[in-house]
N, C-alpha and C. Protein backbone atom coordinates (compact mmCIF):
# COMPACT_ATOMS: atom_id res chain seq x y z
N UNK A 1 102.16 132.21 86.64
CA UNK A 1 102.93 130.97 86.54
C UNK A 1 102.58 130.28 85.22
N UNK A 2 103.81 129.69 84.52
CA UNK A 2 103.26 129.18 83.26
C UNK A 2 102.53 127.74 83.25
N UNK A 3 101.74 127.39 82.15
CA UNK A 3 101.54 126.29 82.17
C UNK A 3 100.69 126.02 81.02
N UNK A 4 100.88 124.32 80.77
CA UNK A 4 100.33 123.59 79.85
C UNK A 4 98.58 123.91 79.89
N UNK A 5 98.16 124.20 78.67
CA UNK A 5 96.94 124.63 78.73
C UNK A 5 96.05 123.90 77.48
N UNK A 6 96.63 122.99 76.90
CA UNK A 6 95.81 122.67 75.69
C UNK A 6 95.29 121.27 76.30
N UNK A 7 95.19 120.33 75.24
CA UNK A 7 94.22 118.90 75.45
C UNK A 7 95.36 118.03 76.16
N UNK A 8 95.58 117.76 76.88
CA UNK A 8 96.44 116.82 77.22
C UNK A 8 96.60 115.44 77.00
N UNK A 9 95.53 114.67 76.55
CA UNK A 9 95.67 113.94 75.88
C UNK A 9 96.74 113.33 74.41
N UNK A 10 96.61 114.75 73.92
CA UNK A 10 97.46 114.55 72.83
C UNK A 10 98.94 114.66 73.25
N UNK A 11 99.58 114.55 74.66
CA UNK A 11 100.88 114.75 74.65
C UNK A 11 101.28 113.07 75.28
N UNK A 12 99.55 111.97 75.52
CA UNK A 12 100.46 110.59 75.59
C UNK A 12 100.39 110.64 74.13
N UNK A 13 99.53 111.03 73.48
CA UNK A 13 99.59 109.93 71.67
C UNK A 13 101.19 110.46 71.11
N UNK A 14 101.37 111.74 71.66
CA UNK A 14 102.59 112.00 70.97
C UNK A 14 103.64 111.15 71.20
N UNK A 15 103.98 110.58 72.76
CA UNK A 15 105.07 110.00 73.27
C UNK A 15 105.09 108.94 73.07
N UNK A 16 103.57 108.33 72.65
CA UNK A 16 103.41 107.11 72.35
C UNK A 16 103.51 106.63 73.60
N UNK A 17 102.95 106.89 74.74
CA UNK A 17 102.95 106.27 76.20
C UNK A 17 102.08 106.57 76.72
N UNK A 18 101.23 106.08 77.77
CA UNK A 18 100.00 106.18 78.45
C UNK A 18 100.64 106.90 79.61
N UNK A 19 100.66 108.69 80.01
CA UNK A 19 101.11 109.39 80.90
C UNK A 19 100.33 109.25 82.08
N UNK A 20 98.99 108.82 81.92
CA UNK A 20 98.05 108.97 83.43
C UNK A 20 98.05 110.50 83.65
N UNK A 21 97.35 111.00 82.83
CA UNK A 21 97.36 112.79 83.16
C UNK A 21 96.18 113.09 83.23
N UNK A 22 95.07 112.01 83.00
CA UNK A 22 93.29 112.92 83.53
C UNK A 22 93.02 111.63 84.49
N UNK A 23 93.46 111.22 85.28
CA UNK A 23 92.91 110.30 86.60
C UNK A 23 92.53 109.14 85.95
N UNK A 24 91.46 109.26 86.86
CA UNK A 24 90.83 107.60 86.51
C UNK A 24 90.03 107.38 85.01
N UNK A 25 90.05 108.82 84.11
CA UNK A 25 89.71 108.50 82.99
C UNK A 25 90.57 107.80 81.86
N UNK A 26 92.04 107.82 82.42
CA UNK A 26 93.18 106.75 81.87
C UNK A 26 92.96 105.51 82.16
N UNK A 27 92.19 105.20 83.34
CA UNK A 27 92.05 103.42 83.48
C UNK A 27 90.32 102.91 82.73
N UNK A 28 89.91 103.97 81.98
CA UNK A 28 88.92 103.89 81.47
C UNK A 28 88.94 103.63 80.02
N UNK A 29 87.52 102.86 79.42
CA UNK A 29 88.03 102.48 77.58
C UNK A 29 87.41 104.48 76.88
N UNK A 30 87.52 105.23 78.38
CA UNK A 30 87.58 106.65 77.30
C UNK A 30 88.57 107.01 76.90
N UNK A 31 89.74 106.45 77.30
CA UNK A 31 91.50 106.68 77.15
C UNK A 31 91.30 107.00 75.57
N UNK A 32 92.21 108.39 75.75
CA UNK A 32 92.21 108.37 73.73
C UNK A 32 93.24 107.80 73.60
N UNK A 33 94.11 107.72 74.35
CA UNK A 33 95.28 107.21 73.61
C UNK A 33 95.12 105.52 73.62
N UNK A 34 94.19 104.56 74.27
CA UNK A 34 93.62 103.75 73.94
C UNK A 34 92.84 103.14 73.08
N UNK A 35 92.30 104.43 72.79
CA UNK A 35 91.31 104.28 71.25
C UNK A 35 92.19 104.71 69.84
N UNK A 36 93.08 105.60 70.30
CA UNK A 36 93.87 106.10 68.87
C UNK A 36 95.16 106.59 69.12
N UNK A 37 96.25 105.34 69.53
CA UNK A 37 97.21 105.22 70.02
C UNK A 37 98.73 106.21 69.30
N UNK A 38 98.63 106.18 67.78
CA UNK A 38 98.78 107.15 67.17
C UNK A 38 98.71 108.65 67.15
N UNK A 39 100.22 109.14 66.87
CA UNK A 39 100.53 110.54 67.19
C UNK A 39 99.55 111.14 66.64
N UNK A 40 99.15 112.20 66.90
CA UNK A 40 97.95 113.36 66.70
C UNK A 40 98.60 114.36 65.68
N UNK A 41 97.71 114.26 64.81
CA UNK A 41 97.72 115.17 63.49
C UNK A 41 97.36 114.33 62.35
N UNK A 42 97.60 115.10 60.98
CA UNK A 42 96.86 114.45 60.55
C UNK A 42 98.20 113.35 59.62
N UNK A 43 99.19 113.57 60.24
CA UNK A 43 100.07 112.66 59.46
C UNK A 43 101.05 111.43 60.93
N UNK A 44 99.64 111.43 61.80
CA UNK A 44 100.49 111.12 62.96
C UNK A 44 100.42 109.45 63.18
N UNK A 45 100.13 108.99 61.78
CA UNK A 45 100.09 107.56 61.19
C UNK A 45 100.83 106.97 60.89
N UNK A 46 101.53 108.19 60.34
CA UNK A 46 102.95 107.68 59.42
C UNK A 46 104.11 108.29 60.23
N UNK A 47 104.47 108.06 60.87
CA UNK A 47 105.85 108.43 61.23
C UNK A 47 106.90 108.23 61.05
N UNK A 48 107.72 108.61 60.33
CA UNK A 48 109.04 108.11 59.93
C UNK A 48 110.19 107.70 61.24
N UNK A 49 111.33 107.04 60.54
CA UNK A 49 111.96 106.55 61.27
C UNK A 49 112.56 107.91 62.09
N UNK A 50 112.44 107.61 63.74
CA UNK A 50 113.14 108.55 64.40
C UNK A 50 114.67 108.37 65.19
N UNK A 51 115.60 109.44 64.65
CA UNK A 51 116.89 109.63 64.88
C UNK A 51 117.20 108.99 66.25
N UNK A 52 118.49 108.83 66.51
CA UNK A 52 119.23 108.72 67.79
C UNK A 52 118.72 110.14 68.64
N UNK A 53 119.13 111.14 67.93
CA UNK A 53 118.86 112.50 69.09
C UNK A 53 117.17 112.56 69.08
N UNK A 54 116.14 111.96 68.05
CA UNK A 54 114.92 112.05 68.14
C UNK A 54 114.22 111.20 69.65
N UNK A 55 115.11 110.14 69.50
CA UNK A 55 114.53 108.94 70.98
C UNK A 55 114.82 109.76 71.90
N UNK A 56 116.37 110.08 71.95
CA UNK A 56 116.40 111.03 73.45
C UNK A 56 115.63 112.24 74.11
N UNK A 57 115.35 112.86 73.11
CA UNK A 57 114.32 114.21 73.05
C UNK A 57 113.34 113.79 73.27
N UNK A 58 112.41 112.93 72.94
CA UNK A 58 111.19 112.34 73.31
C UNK A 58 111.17 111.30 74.20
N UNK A 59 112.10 111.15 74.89
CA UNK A 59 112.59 110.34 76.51
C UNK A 59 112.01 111.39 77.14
N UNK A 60 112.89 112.71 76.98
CA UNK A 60 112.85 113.84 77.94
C UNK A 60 111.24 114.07 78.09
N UNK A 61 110.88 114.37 77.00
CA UNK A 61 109.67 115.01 76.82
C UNK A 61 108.59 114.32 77.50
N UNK A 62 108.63 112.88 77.34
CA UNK A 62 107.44 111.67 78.35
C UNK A 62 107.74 112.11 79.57
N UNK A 63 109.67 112.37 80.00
CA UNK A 63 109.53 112.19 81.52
C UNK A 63 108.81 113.63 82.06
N UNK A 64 109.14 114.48 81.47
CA UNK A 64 108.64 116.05 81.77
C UNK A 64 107.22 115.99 81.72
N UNK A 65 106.52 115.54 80.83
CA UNK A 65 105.33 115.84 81.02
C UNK A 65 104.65 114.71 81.59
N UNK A 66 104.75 113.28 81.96
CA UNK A 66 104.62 112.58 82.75
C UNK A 66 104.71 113.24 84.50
N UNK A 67 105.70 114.11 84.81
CA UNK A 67 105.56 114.92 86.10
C UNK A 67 105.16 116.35 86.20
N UNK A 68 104.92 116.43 84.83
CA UNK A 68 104.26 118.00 84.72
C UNK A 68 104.92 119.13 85.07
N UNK A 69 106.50 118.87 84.92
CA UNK A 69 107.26 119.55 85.04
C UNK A 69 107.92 120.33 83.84
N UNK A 70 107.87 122.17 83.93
CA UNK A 70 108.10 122.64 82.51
C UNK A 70 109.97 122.74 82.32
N UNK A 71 110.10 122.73 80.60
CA UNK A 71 111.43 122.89 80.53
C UNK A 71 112.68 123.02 81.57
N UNK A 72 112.60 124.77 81.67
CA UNK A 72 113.67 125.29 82.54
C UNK A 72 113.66 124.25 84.05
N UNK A 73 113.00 124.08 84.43
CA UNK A 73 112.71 123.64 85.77
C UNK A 73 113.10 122.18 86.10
N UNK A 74 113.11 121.19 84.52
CA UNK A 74 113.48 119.64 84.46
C UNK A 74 114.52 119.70 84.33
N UNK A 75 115.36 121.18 84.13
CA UNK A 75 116.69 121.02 83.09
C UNK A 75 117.58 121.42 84.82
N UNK A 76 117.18 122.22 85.49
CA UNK A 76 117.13 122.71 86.83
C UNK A 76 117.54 121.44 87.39
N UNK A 77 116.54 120.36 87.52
CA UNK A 77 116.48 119.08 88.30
C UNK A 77 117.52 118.31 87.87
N UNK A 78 117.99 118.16 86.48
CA UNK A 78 119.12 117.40 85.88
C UNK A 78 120.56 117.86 86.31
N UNK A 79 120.49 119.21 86.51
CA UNK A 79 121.93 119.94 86.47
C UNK A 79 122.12 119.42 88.12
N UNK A 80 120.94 119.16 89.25
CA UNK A 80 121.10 119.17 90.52
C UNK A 80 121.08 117.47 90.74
N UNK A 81 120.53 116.94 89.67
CA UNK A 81 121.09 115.28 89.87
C UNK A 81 122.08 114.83 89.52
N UNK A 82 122.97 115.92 88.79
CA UNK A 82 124.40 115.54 87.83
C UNK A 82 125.42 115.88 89.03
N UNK A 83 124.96 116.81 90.13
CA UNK A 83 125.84 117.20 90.94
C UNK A 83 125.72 116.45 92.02
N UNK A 84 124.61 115.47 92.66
CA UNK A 84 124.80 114.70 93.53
C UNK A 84 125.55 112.91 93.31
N UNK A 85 126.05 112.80 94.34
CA UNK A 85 126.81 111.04 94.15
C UNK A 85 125.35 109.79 93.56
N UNK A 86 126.20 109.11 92.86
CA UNK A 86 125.09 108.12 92.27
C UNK A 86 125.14 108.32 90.79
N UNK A 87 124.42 107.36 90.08
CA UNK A 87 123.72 107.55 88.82
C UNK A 87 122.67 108.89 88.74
N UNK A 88 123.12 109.69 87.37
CA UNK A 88 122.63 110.81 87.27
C UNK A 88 121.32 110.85 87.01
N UNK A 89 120.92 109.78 86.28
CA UNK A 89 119.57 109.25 85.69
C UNK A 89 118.65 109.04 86.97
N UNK A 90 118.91 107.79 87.81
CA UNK A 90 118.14 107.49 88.58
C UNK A 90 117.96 108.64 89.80
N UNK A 91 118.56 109.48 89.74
CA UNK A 91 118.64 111.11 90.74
C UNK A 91 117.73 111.76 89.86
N UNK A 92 117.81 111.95 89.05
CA UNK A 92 116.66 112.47 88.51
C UNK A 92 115.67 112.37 88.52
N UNK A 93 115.26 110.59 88.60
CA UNK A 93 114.00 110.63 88.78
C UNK A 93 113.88 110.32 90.35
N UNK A 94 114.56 110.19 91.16
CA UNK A 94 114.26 110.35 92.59
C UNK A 94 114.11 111.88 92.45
N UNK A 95 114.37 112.77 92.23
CA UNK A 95 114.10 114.37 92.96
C UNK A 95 112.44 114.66 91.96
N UNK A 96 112.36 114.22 90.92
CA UNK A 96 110.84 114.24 90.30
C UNK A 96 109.88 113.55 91.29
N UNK A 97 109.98 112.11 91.82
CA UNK A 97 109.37 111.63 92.61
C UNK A 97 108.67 112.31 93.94
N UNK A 98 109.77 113.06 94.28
CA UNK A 98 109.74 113.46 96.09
C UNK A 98 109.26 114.73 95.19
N UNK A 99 108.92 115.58 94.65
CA UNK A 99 108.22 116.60 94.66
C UNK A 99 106.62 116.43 95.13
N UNK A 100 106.19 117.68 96.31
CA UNK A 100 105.12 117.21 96.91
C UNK A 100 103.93 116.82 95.97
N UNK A 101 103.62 117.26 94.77
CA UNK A 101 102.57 117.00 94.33
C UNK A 101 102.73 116.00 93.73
N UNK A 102 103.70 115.20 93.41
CA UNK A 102 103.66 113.88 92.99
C UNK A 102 103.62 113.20 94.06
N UNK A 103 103.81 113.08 95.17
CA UNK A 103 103.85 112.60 96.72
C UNK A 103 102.18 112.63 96.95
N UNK A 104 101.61 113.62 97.01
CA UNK A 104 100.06 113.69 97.02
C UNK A 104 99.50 112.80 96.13
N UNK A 105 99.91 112.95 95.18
CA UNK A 105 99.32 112.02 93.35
C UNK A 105 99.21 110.31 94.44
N UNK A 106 100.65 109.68 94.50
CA UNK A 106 101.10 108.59 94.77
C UNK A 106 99.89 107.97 95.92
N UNK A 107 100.09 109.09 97.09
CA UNK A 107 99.28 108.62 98.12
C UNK A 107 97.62 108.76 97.96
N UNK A 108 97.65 108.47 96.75
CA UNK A 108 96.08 108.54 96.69
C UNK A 108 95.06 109.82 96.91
N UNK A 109 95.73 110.85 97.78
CA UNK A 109 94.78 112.17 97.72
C UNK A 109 94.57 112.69 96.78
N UNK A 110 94.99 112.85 95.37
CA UNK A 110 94.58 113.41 94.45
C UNK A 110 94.30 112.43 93.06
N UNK A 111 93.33 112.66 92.24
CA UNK A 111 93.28 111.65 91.15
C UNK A 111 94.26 112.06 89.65
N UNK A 112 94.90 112.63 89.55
CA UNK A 112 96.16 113.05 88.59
C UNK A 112 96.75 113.88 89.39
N UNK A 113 97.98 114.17 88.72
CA UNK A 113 98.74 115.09 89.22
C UNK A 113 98.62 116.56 89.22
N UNK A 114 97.89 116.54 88.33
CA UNK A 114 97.45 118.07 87.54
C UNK A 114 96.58 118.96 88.90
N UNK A 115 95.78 117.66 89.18
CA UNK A 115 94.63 117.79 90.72
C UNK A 115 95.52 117.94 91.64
N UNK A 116 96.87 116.91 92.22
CA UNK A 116 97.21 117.06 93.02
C UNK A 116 98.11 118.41 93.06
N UNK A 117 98.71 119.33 92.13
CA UNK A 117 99.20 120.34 92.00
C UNK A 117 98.28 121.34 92.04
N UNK A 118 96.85 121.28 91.83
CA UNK A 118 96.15 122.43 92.21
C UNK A 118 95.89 122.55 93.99
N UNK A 119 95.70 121.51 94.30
CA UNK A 119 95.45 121.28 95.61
C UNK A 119 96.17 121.59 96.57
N UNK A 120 97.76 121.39 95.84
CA UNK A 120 98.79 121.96 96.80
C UNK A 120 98.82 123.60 97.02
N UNK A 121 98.75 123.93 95.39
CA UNK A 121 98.63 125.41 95.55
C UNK A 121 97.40 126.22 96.28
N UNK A 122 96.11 125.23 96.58
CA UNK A 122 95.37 126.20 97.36
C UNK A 122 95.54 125.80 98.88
N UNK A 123 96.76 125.17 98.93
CA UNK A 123 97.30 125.31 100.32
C UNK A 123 96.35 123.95 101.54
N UNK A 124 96.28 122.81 100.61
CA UNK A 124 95.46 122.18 101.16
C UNK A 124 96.29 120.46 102.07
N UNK A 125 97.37 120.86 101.99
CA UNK A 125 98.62 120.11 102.67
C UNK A 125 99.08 120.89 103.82
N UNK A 126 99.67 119.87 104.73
CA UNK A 126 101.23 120.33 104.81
C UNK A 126 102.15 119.40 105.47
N UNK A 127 102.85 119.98 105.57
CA UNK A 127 104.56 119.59 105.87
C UNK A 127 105.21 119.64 107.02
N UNK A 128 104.90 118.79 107.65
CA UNK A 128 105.49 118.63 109.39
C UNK A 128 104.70 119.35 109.99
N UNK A 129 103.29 119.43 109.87
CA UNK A 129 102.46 120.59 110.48
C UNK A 129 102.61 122.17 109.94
N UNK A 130 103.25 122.25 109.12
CA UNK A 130 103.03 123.53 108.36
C UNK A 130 102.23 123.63 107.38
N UNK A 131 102.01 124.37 106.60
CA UNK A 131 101.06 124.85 105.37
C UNK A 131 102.38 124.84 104.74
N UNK A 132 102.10 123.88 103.05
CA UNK A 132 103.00 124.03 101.88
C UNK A 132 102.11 124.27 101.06
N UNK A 133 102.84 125.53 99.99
CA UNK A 133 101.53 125.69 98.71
C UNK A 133 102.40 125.74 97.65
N UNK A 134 103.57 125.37 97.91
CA UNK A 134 104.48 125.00 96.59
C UNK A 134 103.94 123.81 96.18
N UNK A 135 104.18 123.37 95.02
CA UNK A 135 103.77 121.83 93.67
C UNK A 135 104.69 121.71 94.28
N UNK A 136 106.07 122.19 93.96
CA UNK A 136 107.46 121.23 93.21
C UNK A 136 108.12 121.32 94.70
N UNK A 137 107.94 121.91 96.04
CA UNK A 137 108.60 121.40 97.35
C UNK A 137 108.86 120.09 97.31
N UNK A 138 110.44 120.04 97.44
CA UNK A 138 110.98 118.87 97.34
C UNK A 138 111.25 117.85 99.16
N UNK A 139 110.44 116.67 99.09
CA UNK A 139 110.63 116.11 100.64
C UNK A 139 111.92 115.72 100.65
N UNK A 140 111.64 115.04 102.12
CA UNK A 140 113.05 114.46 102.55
C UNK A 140 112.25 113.08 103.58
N UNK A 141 113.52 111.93 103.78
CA UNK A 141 113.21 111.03 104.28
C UNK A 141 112.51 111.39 105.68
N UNK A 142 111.56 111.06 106.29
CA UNK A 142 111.13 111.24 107.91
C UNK A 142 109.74 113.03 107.54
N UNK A 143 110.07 113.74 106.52
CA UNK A 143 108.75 114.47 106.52
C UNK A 143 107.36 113.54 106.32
N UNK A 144 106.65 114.42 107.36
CA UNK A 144 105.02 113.71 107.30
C UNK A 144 104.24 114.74 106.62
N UNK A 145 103.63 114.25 105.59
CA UNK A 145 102.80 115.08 105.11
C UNK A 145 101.19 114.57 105.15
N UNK A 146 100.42 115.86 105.86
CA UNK A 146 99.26 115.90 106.32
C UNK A 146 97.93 116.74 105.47
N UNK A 147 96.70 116.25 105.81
CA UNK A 147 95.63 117.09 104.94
C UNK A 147 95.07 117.84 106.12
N UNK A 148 94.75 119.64 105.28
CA UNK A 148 94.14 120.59 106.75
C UNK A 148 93.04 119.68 106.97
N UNK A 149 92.38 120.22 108.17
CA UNK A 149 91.67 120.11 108.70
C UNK A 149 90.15 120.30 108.32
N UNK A 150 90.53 121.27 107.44
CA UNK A 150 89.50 121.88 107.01
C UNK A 150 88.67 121.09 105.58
N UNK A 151 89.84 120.97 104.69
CA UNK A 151 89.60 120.43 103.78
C UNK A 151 89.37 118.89 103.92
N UNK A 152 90.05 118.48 104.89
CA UNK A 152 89.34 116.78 105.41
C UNK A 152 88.47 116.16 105.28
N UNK A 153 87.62 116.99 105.74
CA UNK A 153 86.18 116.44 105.53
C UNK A 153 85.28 117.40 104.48
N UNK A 154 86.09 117.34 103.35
CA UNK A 154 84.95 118.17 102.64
C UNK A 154 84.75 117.39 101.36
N UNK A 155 83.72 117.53 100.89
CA UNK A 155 82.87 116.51 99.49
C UNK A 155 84.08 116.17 98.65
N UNK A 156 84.97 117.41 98.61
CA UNK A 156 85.95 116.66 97.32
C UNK A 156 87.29 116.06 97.62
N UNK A 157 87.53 115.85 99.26
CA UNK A 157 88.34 114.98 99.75
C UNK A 157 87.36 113.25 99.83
N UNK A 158 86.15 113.49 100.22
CA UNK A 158 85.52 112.48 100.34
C UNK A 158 85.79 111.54 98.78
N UNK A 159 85.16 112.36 98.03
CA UNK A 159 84.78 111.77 97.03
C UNK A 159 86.20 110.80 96.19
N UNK A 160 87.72 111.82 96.26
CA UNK A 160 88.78 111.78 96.09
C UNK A 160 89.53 110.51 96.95
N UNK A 161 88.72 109.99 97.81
CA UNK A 161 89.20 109.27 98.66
C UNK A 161 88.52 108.06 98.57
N UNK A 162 87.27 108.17 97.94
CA UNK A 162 86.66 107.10 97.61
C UNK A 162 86.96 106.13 96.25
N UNK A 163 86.97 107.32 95.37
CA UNK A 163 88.09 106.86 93.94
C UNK A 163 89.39 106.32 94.07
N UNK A 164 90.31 107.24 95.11
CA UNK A 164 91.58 106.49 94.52
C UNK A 164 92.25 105.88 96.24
N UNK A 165 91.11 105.59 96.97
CA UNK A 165 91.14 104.80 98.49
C UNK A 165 92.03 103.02 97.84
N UNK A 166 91.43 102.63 96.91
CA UNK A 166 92.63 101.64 96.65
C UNK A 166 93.14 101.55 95.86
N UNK A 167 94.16 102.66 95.68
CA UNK A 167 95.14 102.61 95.04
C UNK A 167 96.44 101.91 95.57
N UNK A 168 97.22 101.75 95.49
CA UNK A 168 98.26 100.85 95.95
C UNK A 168 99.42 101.99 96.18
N UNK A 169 100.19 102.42 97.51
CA UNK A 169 101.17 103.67 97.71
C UNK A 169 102.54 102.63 97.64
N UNK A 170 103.47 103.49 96.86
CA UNK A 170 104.70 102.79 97.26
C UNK A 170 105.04 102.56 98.53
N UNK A 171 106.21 101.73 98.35
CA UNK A 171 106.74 101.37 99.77
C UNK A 171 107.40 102.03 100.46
N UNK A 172 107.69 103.36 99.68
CA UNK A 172 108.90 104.33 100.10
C UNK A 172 107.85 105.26 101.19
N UNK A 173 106.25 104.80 100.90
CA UNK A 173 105.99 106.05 101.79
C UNK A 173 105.02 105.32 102.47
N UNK A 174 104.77 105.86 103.54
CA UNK A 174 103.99 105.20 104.81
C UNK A 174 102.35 105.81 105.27
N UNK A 175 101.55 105.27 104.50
CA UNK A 175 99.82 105.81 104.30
C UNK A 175 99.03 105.10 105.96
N UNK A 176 98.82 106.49 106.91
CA UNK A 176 97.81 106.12 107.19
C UNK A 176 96.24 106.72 106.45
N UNK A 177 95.59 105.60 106.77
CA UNK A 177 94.50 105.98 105.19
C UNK A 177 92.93 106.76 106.43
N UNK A 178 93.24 106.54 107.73
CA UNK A 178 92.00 106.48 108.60
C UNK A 178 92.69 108.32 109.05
N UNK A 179 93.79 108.85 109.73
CA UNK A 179 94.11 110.19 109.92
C UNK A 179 94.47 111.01 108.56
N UNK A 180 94.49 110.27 107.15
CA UNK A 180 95.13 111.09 106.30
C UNK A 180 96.16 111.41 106.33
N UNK A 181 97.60 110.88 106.94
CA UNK A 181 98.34 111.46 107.26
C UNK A 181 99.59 110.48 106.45
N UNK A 182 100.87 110.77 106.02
CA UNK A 182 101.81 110.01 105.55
C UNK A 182 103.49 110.50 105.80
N UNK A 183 103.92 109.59 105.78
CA UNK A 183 105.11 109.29 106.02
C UNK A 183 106.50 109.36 104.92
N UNK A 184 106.97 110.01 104.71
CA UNK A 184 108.15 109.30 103.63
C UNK A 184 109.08 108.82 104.35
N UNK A 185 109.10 107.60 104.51
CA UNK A 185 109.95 106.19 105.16
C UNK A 185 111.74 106.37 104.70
N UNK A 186 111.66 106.49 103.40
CA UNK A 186 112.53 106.87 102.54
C UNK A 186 112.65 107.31 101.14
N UNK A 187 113.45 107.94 100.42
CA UNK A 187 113.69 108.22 98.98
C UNK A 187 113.58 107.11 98.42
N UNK A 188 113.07 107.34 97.19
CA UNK A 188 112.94 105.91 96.24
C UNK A 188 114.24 105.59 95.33
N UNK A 189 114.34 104.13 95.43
CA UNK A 189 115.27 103.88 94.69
C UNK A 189 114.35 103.66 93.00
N UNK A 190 115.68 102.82 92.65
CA UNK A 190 114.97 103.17 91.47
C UNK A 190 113.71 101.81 90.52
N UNK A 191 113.91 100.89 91.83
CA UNK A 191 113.07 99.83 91.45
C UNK A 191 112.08 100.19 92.50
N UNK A 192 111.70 101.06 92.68
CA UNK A 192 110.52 101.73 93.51
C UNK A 192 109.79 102.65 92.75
N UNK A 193 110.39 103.12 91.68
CA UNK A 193 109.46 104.16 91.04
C UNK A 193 108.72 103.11 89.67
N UNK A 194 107.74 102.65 89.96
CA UNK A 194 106.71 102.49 88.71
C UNK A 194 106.97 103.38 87.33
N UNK A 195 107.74 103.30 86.56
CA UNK A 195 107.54 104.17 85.42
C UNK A 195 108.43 103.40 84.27
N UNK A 196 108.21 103.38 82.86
CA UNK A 196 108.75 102.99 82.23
C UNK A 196 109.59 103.87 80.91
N UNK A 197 110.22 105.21 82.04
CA UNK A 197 110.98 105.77 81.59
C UNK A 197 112.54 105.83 81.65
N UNK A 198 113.18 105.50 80.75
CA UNK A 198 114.39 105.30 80.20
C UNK A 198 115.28 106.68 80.56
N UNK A 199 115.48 106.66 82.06
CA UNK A 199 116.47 107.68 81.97
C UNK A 199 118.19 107.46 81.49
N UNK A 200 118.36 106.63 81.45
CA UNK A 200 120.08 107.29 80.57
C UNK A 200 119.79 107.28 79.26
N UNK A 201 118.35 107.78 78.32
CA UNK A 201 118.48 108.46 77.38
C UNK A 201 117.97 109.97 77.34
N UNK A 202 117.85 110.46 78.47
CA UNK A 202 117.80 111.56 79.38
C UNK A 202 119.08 112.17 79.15
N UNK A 203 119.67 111.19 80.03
CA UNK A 203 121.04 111.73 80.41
C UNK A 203 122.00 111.79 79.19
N UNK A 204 121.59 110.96 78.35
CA UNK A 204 122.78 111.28 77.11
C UNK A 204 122.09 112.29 75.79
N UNK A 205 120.71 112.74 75.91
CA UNK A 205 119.95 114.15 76.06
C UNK A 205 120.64 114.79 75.90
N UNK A 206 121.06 115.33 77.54
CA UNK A 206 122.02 116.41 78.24
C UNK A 206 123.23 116.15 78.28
N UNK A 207 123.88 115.57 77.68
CA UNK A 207 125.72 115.29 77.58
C UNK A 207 125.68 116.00 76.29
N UNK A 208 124.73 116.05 75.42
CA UNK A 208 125.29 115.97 74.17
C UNK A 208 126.62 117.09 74.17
């Protein structure tokens, strides 16, 4: 399976946005992109003025790697938000949202997403009482998603639970914090998703 393998850091300085991609070391003064907010390289000081098609491309690029979602697979999600009723933009980022490992991220079991996508894949969820080891399984309103049994009580749920125990879960999803267990109440609209990504320059991205 492919995947992003270099410093990740350098892909907020690029976007010029604070992605939250190493946990709680983003709410920390170790944040690089806090200390050197500036694109990475050695000319990443000076940046010249960027195009109309430059903003849109680097819309895309924050929202993709903000959910850790690669190319083919965001472009996948767009073509399937262009085909449902509604704004194409805000479908987009509802079907990024409801992917389980951002669902894990949200509810506090994991401290980035990067964590909560490994976690899924070693099968440490599931889904109405099943085992899910897909990342990108997409929910639906009324699925409960649960932690095994096994992994419940083990040092790195503890510890994971102690770090991001107050975090604040949207409203779209329903945390009990004492069984581990959660609810998606409903799909998020779009004043439910925390993010300060500009999707209809997404969408006019993909019109071109």
């Amino acid at each position: 399976m492919a995947r992003y393998t270099d410093a990740v850091c350098r892909m907020c300085r690029r976007e010029g946005a604070k992605l939250f991609l190493k946990g709680e070391r983003c709410y920390s003064d170790k944040c690089s992109f806090t200390r050197r907010p500036n694109a990475p390289g050695q000319h990443g000081a000076n940046r010249k003025k960027v195009s109309e098609y430059g903003t849109q491309l680097r819309e895309k690029q924050k929202a993709r790697r903000y959910y850790g979602i690669l190319e083919s697979q965001f472009e996948g999600y767009f073509e399937l938000a262009d085909r449902q009723e509604g704004m194409t933009g805000e479908n987009l980022l509802r079907i990024c949202e409801s992917r389980l490992d951002n669902v894990v991220y949200r509810l506090g079991l994991a401290t980035s997403r990067a964590e909560a996508r490994q976690l899924v894949v070693h099968a440490h969820f599931t889904v109405n009482g099943k085992k899910v080891d897909i990342p990108s399984y997409l929910l639906k309103a009324g699925d409960v998603i649960g932690v095994r049994e096994k992994f419940r009580g083990s040092d790195k749920m503890k510890a994971i639970t102690e770090t991001c125990g107050s975090r604040p879960v949207p409203m779209w999803l329903d945390m009990n914090r004492d069984t581990l267990e959660a609810k998606v109440v409903h799909l998020p609209n779009r004043e439910d998703i925390e993010s300060d990504i500009q999707e209809l320059l997404i969408v006019e991205y993909y019109s071109r």
